[in-house]
N, C-alpha and C. Protein backbone atom coordinates (compact mmCIF):
# COMPACT_ATOMS: atom_id res chain seq x y z
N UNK A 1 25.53 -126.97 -71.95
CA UNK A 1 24.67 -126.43 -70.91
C UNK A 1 24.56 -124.92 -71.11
N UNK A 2 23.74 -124.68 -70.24
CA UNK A 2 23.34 -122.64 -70.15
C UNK A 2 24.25 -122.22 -69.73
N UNK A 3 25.17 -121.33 -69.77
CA UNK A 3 26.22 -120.62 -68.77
C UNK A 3 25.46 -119.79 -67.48
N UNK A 4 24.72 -119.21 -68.19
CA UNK A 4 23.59 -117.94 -66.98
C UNK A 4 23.13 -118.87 -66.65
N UNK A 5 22.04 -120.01 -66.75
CA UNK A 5 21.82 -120.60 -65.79
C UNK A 5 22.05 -121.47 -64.51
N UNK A 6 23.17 -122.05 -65.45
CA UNK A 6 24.57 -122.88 -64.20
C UNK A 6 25.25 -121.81 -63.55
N UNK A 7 25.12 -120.40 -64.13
CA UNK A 7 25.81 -119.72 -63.16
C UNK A 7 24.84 -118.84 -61.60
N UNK A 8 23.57 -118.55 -62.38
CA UNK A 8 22.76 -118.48 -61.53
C UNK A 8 22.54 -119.63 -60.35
N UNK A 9 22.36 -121.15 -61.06
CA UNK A 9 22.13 -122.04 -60.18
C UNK A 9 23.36 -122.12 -59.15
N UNK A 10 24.64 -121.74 -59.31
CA UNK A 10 25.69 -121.48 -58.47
C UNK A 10 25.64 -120.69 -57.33
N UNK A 11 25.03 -119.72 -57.94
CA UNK A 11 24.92 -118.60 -56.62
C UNK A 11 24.40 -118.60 -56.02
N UNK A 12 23.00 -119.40 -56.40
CA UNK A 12 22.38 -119.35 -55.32
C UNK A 12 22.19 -120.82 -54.38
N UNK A 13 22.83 -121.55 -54.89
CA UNK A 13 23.66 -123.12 -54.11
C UNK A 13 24.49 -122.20 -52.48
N UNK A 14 25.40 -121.55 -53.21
CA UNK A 14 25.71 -120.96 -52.03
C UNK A 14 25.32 -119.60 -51.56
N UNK A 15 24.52 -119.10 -51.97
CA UNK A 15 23.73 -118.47 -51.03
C UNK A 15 23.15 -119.15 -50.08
N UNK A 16 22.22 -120.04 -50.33
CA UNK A 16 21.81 -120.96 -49.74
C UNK A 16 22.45 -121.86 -48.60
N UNK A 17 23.52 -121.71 -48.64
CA UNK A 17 24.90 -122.76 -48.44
C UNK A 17 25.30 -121.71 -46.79
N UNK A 18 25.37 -120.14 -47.32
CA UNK A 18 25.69 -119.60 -46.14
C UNK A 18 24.22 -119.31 -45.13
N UNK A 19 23.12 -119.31 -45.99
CA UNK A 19 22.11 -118.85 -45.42
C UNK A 19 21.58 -120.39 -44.13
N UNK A 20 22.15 -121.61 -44.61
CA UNK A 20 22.03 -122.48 -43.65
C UNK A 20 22.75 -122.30 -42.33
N UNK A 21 24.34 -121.82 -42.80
CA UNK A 21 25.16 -122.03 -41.90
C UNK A 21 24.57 -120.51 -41.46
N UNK A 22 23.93 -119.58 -41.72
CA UNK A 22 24.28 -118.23 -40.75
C UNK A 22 22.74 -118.85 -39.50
N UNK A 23 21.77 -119.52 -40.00
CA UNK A 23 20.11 -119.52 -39.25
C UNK A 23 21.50 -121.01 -37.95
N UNK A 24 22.36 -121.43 -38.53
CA UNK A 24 23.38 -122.27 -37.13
C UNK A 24 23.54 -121.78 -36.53
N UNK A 25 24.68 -120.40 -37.07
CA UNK A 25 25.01 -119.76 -36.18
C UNK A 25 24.10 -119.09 -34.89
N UNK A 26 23.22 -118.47 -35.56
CA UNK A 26 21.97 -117.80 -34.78
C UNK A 26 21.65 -118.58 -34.02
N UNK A 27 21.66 -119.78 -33.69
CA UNK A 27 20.96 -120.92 -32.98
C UNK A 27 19.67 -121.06 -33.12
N UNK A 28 19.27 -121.19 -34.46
CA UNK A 28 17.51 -121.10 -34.93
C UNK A 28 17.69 -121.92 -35.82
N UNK A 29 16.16 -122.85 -35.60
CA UNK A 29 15.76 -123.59 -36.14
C UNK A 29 15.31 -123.69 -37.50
N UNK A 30 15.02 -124.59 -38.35
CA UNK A 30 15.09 -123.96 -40.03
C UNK A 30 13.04 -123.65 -39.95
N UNK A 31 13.24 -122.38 -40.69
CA UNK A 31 11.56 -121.79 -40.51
C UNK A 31 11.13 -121.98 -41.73
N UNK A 32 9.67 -121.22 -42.16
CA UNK A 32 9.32 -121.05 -43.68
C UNK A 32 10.05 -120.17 -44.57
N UNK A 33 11.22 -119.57 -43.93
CA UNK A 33 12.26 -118.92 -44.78
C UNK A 33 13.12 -120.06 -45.28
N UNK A 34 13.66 -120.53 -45.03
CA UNK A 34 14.06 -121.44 -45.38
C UNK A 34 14.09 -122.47 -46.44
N UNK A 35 12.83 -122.92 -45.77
CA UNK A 35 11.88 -123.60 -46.99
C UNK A 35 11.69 -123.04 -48.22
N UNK A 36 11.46 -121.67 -48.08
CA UNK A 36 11.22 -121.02 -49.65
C UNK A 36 12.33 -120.67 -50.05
N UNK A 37 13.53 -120.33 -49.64
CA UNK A 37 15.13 -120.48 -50.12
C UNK A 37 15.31 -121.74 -50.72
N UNK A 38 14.88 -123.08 -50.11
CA UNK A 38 15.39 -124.19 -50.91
C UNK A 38 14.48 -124.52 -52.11
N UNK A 39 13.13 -123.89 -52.46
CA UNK A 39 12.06 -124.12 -52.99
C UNK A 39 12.74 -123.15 -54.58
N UNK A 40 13.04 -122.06 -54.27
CA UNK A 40 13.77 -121.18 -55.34
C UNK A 40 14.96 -122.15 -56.32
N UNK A 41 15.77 -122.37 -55.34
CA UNK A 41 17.00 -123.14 -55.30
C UNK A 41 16.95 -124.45 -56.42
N UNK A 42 16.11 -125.24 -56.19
CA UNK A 42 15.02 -126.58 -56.59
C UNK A 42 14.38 -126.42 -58.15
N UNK A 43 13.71 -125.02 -57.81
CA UNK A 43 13.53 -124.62 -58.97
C UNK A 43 13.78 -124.37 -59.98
N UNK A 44 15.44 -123.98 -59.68
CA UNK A 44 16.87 -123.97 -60.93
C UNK A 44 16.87 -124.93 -61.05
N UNK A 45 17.35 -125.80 -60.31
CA UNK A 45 17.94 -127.07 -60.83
C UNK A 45 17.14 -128.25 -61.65
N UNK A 46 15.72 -127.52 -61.13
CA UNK A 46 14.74 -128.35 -61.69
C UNK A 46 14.80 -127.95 -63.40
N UNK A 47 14.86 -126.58 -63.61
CA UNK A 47 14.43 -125.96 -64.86
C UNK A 47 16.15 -126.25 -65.78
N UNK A 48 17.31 -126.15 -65.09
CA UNK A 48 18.35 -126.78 -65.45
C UNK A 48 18.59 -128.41 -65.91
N UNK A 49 17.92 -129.30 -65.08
CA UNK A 49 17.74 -130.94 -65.46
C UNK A 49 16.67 -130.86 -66.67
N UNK A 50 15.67 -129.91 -66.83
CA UNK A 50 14.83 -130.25 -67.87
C UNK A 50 15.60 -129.68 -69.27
N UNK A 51 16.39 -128.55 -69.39
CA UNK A 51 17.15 -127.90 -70.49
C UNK A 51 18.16 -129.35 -70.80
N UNK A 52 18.60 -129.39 -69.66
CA UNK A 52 20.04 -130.07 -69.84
C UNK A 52 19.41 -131.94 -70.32
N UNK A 53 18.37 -132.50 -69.76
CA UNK A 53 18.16 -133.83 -70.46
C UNK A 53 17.79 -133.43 -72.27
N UNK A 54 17.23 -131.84 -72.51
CA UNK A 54 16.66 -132.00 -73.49
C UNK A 54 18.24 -132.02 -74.40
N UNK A 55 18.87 -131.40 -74.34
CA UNK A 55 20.31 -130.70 -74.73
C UNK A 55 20.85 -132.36 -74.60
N UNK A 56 21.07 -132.86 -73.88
CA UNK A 56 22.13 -134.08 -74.15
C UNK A 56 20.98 -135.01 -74.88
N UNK A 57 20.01 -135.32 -75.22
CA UNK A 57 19.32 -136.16 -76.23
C UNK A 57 19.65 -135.45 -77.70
N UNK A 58 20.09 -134.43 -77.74
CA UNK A 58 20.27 -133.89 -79.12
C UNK A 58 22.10 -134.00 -79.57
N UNK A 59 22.67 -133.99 -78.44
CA UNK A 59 24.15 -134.40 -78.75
C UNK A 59 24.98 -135.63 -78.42
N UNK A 60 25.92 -136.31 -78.49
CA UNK A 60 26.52 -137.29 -78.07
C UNK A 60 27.45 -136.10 -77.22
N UNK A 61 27.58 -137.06 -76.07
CA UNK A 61 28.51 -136.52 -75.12
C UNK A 61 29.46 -137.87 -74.18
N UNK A 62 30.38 -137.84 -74.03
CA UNK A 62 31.44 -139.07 -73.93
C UNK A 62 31.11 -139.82 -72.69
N UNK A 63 30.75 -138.92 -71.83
CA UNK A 63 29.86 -139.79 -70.47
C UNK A 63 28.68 -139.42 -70.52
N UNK A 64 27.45 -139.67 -71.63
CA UNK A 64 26.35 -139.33 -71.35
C UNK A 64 25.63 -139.42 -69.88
N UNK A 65 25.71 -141.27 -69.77
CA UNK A 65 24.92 -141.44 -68.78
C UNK A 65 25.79 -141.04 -67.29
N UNK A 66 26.81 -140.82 -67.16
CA UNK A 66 27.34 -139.88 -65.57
C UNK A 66 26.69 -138.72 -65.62
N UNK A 67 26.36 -137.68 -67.38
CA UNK A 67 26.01 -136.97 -67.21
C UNK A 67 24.31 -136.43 -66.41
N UNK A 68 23.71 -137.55 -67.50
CA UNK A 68 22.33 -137.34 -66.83
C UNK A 68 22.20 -138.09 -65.09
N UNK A 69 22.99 -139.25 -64.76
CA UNK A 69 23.09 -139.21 -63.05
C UNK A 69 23.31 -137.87 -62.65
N UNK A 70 24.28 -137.26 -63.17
CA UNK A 70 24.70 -135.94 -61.95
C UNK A 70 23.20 -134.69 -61.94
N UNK A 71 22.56 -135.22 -62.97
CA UNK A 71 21.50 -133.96 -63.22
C UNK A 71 20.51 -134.80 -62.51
N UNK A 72 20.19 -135.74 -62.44
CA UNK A 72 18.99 -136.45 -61.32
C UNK A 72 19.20 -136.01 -59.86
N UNK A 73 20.73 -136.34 -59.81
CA UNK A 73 21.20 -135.94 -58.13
C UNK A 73 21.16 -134.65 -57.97
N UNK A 74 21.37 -133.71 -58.72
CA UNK A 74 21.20 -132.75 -58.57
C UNK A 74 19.80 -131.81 -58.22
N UNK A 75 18.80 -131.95 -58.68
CA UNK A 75 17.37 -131.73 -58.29
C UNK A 75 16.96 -132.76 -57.09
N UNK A 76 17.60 -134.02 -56.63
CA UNK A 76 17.48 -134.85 -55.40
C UNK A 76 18.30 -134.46 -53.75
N UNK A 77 19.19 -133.49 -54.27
CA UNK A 77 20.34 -133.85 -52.85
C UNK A 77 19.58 -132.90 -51.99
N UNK A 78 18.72 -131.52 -52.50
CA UNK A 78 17.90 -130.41 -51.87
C UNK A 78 16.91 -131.01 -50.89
N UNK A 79 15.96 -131.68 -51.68
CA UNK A 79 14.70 -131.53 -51.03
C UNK A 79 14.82 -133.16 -49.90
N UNK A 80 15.72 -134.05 -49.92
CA UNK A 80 16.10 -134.79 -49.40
C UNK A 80 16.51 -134.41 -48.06
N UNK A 81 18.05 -133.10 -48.09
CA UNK A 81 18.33 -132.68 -46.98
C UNK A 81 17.20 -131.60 -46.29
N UNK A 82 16.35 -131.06 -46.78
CA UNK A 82 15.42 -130.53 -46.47
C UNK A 82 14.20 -131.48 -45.26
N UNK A 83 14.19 -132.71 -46.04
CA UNK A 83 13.42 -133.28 -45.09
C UNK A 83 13.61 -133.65 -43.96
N UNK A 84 15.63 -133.94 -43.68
CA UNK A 84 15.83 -134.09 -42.97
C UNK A 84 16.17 -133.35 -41.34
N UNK A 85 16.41 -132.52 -42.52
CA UNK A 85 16.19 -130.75 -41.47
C UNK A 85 15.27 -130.36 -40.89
N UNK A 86 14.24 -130.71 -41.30
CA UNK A 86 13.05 -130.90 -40.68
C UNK A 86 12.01 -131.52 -40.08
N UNK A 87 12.44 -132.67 -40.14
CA UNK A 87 12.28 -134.12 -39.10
C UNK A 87 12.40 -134.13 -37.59
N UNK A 88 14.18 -133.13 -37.34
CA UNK A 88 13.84 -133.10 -35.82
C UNK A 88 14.48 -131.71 -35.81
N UNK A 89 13.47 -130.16 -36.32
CA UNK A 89 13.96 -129.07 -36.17
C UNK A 89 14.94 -128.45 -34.95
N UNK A 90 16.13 -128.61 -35.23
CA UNK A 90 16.87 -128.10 -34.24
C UNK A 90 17.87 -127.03 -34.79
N UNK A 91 18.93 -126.90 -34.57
CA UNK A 91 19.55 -125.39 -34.81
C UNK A 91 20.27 -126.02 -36.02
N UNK A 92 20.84 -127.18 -35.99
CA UNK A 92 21.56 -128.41 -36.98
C UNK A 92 20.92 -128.44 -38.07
N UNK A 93 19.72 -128.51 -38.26
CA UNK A 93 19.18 -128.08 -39.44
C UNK A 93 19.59 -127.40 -40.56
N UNK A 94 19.54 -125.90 -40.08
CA UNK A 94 20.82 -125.38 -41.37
C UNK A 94 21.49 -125.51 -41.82
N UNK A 95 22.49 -126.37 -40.87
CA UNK A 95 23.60 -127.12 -41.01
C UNK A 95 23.26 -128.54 -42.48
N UNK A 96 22.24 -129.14 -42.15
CA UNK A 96 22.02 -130.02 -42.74
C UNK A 96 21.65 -129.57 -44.11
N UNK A 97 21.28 -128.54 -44.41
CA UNK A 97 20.70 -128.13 -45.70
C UNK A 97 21.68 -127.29 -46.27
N UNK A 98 23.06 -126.71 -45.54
CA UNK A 98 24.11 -126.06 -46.08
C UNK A 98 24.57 -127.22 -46.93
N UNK A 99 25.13 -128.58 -45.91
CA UNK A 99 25.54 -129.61 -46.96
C UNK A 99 25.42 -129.81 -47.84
N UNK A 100 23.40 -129.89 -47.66
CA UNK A 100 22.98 -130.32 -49.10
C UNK A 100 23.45 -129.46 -50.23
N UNK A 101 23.61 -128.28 -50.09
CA UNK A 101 23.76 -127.11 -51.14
C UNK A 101 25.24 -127.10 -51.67
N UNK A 102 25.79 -127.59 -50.56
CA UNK A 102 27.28 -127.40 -51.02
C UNK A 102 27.17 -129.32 -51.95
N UNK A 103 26.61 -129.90 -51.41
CA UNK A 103 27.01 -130.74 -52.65
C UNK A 103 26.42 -131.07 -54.11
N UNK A 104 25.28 -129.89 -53.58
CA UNK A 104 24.66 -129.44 -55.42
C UNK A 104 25.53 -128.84 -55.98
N UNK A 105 26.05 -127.68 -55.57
CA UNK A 105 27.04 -126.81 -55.90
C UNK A 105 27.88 -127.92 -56.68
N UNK A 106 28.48 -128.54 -55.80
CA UNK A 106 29.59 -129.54 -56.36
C UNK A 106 28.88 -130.83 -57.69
N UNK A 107 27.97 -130.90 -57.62
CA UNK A 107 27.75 -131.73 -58.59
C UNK A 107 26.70 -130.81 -60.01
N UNK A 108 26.31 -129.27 -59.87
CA UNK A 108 26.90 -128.54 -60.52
C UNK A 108 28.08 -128.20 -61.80
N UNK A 109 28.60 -127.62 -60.73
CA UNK A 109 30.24 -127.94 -60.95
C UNK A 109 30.99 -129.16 -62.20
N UNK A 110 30.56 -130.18 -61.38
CA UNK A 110 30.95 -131.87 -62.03
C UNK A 110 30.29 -131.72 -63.86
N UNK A 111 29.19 -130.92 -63.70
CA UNK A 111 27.80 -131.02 -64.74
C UNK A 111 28.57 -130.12 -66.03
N UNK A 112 29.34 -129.13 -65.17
CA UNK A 112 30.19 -128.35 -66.76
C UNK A 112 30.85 -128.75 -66.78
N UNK A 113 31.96 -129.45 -66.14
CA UNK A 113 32.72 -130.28 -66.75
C UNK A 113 32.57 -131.78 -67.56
N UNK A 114 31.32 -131.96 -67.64
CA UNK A 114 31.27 -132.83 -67.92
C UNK A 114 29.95 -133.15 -69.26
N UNK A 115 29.84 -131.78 -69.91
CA UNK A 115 29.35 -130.95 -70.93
C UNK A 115 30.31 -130.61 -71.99
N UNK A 116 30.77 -131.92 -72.67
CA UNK A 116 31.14 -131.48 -73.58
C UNK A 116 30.93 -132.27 -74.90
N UNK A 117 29.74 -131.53 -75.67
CA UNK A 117 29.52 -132.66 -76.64
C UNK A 117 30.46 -132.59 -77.82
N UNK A 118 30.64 -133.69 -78.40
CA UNK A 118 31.07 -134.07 -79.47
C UNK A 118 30.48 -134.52 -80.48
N UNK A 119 31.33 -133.67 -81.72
CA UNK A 119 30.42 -133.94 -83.42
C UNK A 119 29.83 -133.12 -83.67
């Protein structure tokens, strides 16, 4: 995998991650800020699943296919909790889209460890 880009896509997982939990705290509902925070966000991971399917078709790697699941879920767990955040806009919302971020983050995470080709 990219290092700068998994590391970029990190930071801003939790940026994202606090920027849900701080619009909780505030007691505000998730706005078009928001939306374009997770839209940025999406966008890594999107441009990360396209590097990273091309990169594991060119190497053998020992769990290929966990690998490419964790990179599907990964561009899926965003815009999923997003919808749901926004279904019945309430202050929880943020809340709901911190999750999501923290478990990109974490399956992320799972994605370098689990980058290691062989041969």
């Amino acid at each position: 995998m990219y290092d700068a880009l998994a590391l970029a896509t990190l930071v801003a997982t939790g940026a994202l991650a606090l920027f849900g939990l701080v619009l909780a705290a505030l007691n505000r509902a998730p706005g078009r800020e928001l939306k374009i925070a997770v839209g940025v966000v999406v966008a890594l991971l999107a441009a990360q699943a396209v590097l990273g399917v091309v990169r594991a078709f060119g190497v053998t790697l020992p769990e290929q296919s966990t690998f490419l699941i964790y990179l599907a879920v990964s561009v899926c767990v965003l815009p999923i909790a997003t919808q749901f955040a926004y279904a019945e806009p309430t202050r929880w919302g943020g809340v709901v889209v911190a999750v999501g971020a923290i478990a990109t983050l974490v399956a992320v995470l799972r994605l370098q460890g689990l980058w290691v080709p062989s041969g």
